[in-house]
N, C-alpha and C. Protein backbone atom coordinates (compact mmCIF):
# COMPACT_ATOMS: atom_id res chain seq x y z
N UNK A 1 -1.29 8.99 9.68
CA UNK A 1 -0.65 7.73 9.34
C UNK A 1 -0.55 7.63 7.82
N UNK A 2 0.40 7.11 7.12
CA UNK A 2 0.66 7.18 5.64
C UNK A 2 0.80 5.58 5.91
N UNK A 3 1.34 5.68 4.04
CA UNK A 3 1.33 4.24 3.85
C UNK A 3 2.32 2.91 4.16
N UNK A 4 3.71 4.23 4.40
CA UNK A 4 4.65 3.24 5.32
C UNK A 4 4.29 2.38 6.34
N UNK A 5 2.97 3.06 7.30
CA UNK A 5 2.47 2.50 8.33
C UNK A 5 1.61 1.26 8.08
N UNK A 6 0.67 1.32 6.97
CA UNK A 6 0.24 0.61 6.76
C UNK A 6 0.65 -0.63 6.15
N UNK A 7 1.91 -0.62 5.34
CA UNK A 7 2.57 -1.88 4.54
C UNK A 7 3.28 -2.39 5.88
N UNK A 8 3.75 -1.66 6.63
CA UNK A 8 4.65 -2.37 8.19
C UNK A 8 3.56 -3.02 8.60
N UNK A 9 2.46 -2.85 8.96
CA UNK A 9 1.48 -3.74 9.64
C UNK A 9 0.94 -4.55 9.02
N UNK A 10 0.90 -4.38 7.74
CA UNK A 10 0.17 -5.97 7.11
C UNK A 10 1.35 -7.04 6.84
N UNK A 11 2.60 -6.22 7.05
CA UNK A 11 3.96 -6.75 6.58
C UNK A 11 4.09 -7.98 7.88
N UNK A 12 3.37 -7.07 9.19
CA UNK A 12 3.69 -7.96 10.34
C UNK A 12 3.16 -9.72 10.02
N UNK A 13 1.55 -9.36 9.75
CA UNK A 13 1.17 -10.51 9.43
C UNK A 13 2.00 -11.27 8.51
N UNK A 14 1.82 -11.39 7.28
CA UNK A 14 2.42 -11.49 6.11
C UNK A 14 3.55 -11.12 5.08
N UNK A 15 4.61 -11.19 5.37
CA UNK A 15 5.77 -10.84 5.30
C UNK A 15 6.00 -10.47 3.91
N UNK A 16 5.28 -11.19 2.51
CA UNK A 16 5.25 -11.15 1.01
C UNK A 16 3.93 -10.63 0.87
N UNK A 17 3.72 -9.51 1.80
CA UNK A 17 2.22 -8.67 0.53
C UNK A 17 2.47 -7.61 0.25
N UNK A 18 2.04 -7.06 -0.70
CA UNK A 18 2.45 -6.10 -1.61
C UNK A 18 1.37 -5.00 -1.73
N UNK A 19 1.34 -3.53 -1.59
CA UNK A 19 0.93 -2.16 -1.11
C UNK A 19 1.17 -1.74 -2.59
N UNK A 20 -0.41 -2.03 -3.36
CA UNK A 20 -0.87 -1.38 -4.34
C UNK A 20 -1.65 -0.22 -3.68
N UNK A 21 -1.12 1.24 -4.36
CA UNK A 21 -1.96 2.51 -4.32
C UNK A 21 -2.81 3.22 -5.82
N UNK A 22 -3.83 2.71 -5.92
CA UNK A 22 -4.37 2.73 -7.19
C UNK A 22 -4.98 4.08 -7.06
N UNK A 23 -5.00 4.94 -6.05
CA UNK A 23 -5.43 6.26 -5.90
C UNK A 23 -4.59 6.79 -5.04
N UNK A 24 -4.13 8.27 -5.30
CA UNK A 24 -3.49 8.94 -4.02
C UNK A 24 -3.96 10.53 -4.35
N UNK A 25 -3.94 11.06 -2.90
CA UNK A 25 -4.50 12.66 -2.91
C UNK A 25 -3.07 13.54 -3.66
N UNK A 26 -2.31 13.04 -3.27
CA UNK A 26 -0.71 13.81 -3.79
C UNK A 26 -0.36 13.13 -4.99
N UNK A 27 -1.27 12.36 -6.04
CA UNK A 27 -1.25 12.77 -7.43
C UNK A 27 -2.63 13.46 -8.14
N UNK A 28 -3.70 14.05 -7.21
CA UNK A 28 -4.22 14.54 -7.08
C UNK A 28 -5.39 14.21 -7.00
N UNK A 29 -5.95 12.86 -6.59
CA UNK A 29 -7.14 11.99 -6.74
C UNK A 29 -8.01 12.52 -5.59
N UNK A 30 -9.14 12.07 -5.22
CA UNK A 30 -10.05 13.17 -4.17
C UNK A 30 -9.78 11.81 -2.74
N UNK A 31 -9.52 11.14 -2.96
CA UNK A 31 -8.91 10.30 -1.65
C UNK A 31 -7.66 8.84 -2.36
N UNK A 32 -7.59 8.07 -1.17
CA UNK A 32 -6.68 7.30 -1.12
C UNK A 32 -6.70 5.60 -1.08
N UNK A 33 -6.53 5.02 -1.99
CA UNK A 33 -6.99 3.34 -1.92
C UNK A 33 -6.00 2.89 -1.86
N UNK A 34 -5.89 1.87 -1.50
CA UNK A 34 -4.83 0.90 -0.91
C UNK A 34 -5.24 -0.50 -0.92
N UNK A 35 -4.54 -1.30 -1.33
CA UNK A 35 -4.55 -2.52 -1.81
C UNK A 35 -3.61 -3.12 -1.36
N UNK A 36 -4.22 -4.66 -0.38
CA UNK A 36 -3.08 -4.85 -0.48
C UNK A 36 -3.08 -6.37 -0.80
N UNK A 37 -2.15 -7.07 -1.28
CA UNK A 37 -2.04 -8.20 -2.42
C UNK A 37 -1.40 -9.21 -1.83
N UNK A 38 -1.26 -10.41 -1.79
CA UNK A 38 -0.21 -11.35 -1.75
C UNK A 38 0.54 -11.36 -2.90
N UNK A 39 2.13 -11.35 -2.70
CA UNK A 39 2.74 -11.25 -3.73
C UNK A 39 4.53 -11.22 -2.85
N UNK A 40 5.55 -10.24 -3.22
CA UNK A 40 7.01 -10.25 -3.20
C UNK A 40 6.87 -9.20 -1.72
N UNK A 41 6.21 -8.46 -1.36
CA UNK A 41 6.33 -7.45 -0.39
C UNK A 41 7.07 -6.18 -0.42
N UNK A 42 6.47 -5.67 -1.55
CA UNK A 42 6.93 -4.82 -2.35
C UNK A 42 5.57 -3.48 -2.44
N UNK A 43 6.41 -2.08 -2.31
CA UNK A 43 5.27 -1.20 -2.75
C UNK A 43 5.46 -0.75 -3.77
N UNK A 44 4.01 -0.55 -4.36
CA UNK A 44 3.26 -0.52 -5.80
C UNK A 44 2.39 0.84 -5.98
N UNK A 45 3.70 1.48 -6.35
CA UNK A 45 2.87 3.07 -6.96
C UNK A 45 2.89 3.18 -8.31
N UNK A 46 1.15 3.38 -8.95
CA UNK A 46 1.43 3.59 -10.17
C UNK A 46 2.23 5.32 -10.64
């Protein structure tokens, strides 16, 4: 499961939260955080 999956399901609840990834393995970090915010419902890769 990636993070598309995860912003669709919090999206269900909450239609404006927003999928901050302040860590990811594929920019080479040793795992994966995910945040997720009230805000526009928007994803947030630094």
């Amino acid at each position: 499961m990636g993070w598309p999956f995860f912003h669709g399901l919090a999206s269900a609840v909450n239609p404006r939260i927003d999928l901050r990834m302040t860590s990811r393995r594929s920019k080479g970090d040793p795992y994966c955080d995910h945040l997720f915010v009230k805000g526009e419902g928007r994803l947030i890769l630094p």
